[in-house]
PDB file of N, CA and C in Angstrom:
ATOM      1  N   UNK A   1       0.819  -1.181   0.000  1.00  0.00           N
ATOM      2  CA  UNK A   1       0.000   0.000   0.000  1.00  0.00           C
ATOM      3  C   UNK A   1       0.875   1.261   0.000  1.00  0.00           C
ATOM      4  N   UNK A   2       1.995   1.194   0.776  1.00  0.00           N
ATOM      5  CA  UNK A   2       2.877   2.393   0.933  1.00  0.00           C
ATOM      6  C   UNK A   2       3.338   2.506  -0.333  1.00  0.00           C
ATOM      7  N   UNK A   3       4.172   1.548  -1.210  1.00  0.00           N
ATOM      8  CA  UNK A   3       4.432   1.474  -2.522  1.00  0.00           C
ATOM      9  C   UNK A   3       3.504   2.254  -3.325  1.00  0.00           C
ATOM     10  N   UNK A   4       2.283   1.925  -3.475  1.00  0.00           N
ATOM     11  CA  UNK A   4       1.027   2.360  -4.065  1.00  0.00           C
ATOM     12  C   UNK A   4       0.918   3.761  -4.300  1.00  0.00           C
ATOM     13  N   UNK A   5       0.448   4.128  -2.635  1.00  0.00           N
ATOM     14  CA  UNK A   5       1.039   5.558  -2.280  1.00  0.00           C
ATOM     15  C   UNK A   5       2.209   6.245  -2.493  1.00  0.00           C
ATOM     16  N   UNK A   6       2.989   5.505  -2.783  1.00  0.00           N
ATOM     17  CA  UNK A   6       4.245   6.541  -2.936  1.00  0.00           C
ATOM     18  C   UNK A   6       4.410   6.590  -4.849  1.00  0.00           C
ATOM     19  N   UNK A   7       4.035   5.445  -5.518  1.00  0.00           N
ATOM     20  CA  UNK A   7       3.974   5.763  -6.987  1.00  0.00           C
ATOM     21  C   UNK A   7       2.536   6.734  -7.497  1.00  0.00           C
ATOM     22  N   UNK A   8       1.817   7.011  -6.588  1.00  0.00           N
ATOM     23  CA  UNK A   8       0.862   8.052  -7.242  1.00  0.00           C
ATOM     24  C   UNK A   8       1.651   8.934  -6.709  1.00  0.00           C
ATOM     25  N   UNK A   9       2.010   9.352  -5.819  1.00  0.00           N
ATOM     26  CA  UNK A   9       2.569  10.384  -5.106  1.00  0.00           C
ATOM     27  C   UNK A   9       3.438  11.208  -6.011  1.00  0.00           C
ATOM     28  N   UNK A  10       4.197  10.169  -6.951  1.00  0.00           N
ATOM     29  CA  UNK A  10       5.224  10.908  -7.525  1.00  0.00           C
ATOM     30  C   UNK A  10       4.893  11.322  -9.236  1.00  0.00           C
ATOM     31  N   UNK A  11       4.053  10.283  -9.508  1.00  0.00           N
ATOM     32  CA  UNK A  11       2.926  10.589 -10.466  1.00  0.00           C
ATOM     33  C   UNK A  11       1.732  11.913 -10.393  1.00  0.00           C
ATOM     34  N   UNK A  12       1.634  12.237  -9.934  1.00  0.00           N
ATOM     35  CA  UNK A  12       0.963  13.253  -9.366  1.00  0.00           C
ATOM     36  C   UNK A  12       2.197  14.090  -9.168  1.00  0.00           C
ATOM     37  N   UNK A  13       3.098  14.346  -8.128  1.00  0.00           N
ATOM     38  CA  UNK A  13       3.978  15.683  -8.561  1.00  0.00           C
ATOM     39  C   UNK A  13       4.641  15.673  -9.808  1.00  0.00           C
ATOM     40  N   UNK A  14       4.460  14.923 -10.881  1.00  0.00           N
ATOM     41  CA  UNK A  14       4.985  14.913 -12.043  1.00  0.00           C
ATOM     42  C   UNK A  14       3.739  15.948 -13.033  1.00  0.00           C
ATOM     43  N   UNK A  15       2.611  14.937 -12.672  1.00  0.00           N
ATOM     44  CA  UNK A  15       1.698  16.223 -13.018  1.00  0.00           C
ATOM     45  C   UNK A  15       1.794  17.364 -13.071  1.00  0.00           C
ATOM     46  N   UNK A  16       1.669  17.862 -11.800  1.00  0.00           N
ATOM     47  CA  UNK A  16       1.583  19.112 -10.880  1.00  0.00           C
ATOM     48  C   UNK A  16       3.198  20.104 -12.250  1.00  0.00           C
ATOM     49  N   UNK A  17       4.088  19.165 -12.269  1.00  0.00           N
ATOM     50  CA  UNK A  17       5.167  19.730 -12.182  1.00  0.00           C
ATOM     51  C   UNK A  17       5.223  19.771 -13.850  1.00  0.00           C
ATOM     52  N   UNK A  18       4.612  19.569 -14.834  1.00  0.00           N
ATOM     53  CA  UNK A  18       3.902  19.740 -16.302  1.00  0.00           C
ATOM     54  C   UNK A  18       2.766  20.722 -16.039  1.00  0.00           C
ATOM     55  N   UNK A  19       1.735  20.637 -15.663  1.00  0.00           N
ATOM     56  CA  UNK A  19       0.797  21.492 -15.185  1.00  0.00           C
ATOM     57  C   UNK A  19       1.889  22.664 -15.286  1.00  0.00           C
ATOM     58  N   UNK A  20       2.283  23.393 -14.050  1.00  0.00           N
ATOM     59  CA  UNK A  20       3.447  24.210 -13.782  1.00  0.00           C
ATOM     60  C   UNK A  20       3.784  24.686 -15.157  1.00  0.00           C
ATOM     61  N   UNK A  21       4.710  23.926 -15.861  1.00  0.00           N
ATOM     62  CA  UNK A  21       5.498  24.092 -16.934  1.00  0.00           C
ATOM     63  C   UNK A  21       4.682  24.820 -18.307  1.00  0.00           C
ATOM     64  N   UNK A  22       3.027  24.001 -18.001  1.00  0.00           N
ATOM     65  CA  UNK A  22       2.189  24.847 -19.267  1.00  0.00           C
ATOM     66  C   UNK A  22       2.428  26.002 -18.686  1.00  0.00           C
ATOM     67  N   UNK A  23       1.920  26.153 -17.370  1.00  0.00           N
ATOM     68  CA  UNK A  23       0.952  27.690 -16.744  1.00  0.00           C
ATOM     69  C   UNK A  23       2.190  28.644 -16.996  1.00  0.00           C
ATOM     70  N   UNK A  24       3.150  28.351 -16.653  1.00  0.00           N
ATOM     71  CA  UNK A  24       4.381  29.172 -17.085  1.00  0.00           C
ATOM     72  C   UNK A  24       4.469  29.374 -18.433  1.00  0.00           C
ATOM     73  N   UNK A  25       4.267  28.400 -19.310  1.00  0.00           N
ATOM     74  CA  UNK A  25       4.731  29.083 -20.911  1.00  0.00           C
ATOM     75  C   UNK A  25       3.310  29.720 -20.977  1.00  0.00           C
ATOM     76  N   UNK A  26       2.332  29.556 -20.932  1.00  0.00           N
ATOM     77  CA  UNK A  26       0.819  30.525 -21.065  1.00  0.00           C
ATOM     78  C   UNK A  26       1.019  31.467 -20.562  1.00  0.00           C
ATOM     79  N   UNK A  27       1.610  31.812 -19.491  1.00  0.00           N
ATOM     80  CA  UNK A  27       2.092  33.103 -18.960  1.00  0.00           C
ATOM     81  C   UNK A  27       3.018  34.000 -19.799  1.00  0.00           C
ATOM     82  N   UNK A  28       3.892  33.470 -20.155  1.00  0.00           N
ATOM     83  CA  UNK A  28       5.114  34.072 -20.678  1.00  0.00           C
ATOM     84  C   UNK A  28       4.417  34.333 -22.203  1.00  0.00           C
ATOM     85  N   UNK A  29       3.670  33.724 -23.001  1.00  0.00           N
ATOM     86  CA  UNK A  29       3.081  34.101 -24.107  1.00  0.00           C
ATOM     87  C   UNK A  29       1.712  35.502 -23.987  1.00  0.00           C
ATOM     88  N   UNK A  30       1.009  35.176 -22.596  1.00  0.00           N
ATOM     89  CA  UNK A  30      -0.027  36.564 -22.253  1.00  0.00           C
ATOM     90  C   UNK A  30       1.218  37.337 -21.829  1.00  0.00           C
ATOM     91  N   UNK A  31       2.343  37.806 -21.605  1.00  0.00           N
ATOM     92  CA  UNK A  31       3.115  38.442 -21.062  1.00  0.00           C
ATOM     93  C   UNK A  31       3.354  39.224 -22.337  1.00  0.00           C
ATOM     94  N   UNK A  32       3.841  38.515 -23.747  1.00  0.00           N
ATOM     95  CA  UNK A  32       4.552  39.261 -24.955  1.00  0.00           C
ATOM     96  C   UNK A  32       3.223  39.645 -25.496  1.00  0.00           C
ATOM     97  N   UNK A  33       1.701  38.986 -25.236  1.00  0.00           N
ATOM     98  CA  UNK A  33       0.896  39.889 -26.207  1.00  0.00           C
ATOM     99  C   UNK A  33       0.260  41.063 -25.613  1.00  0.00           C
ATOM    100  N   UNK A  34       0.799  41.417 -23.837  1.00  0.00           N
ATOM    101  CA  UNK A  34       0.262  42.565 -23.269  1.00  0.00           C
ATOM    102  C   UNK A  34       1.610  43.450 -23.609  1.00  0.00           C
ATOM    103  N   UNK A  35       2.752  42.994 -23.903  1.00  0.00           N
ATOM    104  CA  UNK A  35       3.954  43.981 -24.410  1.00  0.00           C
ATOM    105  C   UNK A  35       3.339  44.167 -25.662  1.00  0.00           C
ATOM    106  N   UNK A  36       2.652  43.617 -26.685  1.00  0.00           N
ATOM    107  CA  UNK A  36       2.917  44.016 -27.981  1.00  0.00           C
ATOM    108  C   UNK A  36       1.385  44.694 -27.834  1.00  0.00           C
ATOM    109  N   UNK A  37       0.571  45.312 -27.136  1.00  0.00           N
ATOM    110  CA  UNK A  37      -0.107  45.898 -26.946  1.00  0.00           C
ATOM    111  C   UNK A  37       0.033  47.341 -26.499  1.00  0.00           C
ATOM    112  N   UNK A  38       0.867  47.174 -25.463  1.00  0.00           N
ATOM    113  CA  UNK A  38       1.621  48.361 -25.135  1.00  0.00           C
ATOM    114  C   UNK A  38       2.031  48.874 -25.677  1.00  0.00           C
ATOM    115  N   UNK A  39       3.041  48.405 -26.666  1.00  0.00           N
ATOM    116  CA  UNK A  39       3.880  49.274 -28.211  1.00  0.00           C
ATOM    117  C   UNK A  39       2.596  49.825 -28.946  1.00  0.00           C
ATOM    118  N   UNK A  40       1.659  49.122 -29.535  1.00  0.00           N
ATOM    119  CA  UNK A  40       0.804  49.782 -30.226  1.00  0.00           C
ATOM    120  C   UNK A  40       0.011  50.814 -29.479  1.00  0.00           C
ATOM    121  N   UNK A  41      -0.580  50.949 -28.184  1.00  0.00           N
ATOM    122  CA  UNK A  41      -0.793  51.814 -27.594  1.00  0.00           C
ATOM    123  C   UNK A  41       0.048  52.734 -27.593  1.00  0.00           C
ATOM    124  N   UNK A  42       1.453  53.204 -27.238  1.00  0.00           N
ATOM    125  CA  UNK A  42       2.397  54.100 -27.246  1.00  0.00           C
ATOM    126  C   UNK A  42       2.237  54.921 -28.504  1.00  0.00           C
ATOM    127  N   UNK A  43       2.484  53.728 -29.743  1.00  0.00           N
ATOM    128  CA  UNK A  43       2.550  54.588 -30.938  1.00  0.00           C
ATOM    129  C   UNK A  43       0.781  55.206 -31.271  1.00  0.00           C
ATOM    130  N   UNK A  44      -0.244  54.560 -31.340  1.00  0.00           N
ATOM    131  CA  UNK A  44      -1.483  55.246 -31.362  1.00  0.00           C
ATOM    132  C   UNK A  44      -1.615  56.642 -30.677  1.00  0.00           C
ATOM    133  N   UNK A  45      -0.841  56.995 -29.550  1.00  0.00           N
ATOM    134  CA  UNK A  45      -0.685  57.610 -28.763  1.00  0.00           C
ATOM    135  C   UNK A  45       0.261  58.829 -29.074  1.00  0.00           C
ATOM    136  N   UNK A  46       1.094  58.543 -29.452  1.00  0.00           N
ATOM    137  CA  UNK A  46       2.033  59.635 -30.504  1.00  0.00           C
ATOM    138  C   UNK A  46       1.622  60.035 -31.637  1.00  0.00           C
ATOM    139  N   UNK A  47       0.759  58.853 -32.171  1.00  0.00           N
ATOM    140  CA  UNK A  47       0.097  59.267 -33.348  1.00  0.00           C
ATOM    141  C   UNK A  47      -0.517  60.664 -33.236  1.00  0.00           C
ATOM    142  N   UNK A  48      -1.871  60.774 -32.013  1.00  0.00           N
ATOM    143  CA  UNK A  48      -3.048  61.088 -32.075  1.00  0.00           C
ATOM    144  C   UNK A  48      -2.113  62.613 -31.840  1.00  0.00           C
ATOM    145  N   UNK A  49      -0.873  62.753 -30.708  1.00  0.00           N
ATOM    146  CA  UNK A  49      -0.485  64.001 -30.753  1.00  0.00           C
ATOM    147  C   UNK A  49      -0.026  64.462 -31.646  1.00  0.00           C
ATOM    148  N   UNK A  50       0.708  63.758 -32.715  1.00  0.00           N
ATOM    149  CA  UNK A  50       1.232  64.382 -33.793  1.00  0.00           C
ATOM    150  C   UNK A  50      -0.223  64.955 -34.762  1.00  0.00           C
ATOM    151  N   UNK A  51      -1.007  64.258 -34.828  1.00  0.00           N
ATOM    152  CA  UNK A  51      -2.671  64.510 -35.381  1.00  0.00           C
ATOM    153  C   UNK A  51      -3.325  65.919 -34.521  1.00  0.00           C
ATOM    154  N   UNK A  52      -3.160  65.846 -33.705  1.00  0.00           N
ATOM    155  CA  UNK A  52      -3.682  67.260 -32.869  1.00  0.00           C
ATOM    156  C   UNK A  52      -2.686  68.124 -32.954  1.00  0.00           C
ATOM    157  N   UNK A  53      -1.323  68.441 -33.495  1.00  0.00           N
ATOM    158  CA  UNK A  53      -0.639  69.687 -33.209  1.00  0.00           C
ATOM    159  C   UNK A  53      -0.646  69.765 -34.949  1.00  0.00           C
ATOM    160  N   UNK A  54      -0.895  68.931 -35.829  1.00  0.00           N
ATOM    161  CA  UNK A  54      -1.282  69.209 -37.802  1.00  0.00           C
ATOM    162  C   UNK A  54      -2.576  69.660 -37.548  1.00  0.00           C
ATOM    163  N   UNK A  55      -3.366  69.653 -36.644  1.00  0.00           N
ATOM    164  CA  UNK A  55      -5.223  70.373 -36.648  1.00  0.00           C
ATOM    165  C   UNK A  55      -4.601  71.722 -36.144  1.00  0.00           C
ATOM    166  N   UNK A  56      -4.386  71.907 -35.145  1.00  0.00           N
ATOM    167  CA  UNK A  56      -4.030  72.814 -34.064  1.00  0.00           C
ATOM    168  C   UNK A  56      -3.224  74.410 -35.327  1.00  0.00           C
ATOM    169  N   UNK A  57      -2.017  73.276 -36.440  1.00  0.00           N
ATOM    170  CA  UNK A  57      -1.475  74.411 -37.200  1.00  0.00           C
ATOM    171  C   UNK A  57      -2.392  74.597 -38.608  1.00  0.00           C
ATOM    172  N   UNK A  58      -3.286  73.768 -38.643  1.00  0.00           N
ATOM    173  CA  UNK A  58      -3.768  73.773 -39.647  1.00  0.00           C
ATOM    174  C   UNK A  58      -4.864  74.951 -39.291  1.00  0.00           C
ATOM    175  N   UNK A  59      -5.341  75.143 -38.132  1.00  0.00           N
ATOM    176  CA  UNK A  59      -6.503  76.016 -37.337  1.00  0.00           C
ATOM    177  C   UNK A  59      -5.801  77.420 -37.515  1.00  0.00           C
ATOM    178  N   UNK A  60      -5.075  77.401 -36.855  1.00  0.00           N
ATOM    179  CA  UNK A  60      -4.003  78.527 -37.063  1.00  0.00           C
ATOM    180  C   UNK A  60      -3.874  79.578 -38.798  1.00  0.00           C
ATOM    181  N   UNK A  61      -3.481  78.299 -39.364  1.00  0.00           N
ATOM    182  CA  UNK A  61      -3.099  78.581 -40.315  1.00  0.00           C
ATOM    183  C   UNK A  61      -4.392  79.212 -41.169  1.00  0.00           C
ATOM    184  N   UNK A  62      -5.364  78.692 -41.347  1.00  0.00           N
ATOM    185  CA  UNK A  62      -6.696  79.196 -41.517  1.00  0.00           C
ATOM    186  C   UNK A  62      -7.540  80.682 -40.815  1.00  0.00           C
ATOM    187  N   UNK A  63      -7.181  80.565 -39.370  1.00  0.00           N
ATOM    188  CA  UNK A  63      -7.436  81.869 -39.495  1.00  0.00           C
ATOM    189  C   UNK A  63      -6.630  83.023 -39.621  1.00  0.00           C
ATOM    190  N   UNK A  64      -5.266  82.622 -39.725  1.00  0.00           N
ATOM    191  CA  UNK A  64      -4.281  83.493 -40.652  1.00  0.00           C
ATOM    192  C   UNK A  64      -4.295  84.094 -41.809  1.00  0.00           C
ATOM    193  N   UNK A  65      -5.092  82.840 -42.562  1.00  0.00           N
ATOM    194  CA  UNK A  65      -5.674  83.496 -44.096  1.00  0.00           C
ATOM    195  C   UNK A  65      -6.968  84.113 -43.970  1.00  0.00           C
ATOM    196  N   UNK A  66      -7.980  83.432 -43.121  1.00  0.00           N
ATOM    197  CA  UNK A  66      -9.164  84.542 -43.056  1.00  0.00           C
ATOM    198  C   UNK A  66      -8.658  85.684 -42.505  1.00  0.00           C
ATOM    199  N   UNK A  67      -7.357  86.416 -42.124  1.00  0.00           N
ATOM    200  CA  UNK A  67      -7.106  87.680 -41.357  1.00  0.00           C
ATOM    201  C   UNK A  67      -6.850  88.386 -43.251  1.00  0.00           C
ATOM    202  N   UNK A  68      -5.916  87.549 -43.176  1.00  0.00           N
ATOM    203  CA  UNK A  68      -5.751  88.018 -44.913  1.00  0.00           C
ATOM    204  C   UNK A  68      -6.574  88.453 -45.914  1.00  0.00           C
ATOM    205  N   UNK A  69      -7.963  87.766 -45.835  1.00  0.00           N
ATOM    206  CA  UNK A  69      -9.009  87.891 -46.908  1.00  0.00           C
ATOM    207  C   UNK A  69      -9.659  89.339 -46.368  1.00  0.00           C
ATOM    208  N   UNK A  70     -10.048  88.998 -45.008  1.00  0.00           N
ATOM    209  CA  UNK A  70     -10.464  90.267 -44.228  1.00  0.00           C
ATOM    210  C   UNK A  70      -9.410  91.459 -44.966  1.00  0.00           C
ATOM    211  N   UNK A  71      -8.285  91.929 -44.357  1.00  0.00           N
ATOM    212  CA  UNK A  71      -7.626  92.418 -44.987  1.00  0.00           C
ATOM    213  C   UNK A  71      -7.669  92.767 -46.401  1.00  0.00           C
ATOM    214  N   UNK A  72      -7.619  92.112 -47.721  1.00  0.00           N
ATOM    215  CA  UNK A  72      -7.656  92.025 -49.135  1.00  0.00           C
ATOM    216  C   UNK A  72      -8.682  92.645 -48.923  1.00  0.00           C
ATOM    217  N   UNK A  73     -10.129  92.596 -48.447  1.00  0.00           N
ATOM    218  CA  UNK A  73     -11.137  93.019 -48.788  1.00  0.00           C
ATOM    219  C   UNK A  73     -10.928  94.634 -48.672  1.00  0.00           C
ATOM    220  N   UNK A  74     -10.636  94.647 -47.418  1.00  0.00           N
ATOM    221  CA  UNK A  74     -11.143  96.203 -47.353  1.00  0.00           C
ATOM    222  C   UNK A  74      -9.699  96.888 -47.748  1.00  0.00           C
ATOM    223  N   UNK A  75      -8.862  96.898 -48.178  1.00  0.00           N
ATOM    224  CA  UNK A  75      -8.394  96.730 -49.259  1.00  0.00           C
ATOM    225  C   UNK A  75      -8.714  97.742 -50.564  1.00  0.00           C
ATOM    226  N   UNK A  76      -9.348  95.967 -51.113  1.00  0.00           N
ATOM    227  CA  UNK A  76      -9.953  96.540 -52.192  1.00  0.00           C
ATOM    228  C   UNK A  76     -11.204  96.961 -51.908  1.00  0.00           C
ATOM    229  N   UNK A  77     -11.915  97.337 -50.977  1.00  0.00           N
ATOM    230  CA  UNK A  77     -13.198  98.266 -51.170  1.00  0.00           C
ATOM    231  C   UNK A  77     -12.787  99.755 -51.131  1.00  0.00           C
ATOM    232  N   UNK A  78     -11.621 100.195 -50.982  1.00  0.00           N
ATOM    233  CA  UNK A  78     -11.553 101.246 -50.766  1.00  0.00           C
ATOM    234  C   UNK A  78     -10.207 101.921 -52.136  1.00  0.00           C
ATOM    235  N   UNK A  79     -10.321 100.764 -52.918  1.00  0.00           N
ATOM    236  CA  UNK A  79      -9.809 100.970 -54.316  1.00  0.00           C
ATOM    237  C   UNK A  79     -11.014 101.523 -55.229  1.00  0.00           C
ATOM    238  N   UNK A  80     -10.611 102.313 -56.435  1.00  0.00           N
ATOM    239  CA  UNK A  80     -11.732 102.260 -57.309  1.00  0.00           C
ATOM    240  C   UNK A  80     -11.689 101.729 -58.538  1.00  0.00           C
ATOM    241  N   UNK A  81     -13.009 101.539 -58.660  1.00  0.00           N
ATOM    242  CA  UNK A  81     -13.336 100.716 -59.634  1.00  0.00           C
ATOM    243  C   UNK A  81     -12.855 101.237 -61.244  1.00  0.00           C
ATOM    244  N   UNK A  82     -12.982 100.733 -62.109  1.00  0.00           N
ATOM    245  CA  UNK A  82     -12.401 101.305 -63.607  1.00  0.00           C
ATOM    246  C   UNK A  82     -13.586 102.369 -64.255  1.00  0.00           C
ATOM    247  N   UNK A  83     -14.908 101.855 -63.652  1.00  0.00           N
ATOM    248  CA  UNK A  83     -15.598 102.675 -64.099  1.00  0.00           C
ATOM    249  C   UNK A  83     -15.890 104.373 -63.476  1.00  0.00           C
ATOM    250  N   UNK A  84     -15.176 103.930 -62.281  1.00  0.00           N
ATOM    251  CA  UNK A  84     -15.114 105.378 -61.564  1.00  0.00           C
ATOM    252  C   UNK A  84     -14.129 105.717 -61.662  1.00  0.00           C
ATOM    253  N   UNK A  85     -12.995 105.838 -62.508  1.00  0.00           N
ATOM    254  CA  UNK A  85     -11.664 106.006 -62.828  1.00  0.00           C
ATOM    255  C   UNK A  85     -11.864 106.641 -64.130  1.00  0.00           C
ATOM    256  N   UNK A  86     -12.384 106.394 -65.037  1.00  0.00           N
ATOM    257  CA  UNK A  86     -13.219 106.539 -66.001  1.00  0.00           C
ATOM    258  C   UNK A  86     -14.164 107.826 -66.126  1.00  0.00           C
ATOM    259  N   UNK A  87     -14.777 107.864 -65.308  1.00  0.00           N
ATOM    260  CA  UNK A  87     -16.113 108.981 -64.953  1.00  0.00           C
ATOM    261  C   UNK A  87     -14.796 110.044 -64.357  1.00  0.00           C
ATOM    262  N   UNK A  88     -13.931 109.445 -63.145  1.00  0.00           N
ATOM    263  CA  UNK A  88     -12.715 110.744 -62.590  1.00  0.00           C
ATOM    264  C   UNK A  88     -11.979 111.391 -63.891  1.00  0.00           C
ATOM    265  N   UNK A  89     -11.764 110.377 -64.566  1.00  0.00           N
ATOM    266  CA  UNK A  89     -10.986 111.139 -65.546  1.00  0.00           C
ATOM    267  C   UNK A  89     -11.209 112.150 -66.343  1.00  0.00           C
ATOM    268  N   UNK A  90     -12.485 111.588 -66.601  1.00  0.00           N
ATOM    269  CA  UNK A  90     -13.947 112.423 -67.871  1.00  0.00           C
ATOM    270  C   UNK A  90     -14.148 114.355 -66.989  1.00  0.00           C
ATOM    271  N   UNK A  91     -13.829 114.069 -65.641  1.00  0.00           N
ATOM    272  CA  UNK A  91     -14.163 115.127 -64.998  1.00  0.00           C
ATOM    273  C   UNK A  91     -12.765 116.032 -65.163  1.00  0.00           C
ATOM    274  N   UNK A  92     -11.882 115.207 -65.099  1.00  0.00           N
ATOM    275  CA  UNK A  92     -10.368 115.955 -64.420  1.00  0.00           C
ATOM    276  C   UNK A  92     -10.416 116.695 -65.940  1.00  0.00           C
ATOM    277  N   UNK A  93     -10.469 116.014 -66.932  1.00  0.00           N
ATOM    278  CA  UNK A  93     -10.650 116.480 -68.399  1.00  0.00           C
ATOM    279  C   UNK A  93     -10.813 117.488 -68.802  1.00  0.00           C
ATOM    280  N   UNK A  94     -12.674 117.497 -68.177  1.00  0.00           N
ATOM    281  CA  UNK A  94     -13.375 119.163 -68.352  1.00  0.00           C
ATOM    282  C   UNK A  94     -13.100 120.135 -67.605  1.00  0.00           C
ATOM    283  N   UNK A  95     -12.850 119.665 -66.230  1.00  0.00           N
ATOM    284  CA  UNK A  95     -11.962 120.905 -65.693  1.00  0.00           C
ATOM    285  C   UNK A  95     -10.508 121.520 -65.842  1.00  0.00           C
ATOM    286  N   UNK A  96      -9.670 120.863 -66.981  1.00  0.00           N
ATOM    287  CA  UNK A  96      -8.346 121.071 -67.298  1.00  0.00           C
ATOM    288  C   UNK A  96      -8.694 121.897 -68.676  1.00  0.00           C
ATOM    289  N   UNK A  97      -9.835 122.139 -69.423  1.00  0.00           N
ATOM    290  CA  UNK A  97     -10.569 122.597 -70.112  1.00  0.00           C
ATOM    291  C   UNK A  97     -10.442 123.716 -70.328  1.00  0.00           C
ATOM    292  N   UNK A  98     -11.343 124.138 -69.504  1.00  0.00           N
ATOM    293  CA  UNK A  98     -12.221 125.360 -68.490  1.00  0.00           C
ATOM    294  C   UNK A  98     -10.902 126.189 -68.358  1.00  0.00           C
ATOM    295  N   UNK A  99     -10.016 125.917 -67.697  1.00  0.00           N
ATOM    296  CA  UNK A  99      -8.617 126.733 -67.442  1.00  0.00           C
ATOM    297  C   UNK A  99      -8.145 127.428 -68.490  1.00  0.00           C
TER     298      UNK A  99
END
């Protein structure tokens, strides 16, 4: 009986001691796919800032040119037109005339 007992005994920590040996390599494999998760998180993560400071100059940059258009406009509203350049001239004309 002791015999008995002592060959399961060691049959059984042989188990135990395979058992072990999976749970360890299953470990060590969830170990590299929470590292290779991490890397892609990091870079998603650099991504998104490099993505928010191209909006950020792109925002910028836009209302830089709407300062510009603003600008151009009044500008040219306070240019004249050809046809009132035209009519000025027709005047400067008759009064160089007259003299």
């Amino acid at each position: 009986m002791k015999k008995l007992l002592q060959d399961q005994c060691e049959e059984y920590q042989g188990y135990l001691g395979v058992l072990g040996e999976n749970f360890i390599s299953n470990m060590k494999l969830l170990a590299e796919s929470v590292s290779g998760v991490q890397k892609q998180l990091v870079a998603l993560r650099d991504m998104v800032a490099r993505n928010t400071e191209d909006i950020e100059a792109i925002r910028i940059s836009q209302e830089v040119t709407q300062t510009d258009v603003e600008s151009i406009k009044h500008v040219i509203k306070k240019r004249v037109d050809i046809d009132e350049f035209t009519a000025l001239e027709k005047r400067v004309a008759v009064l160089e005339r007259r003299r």
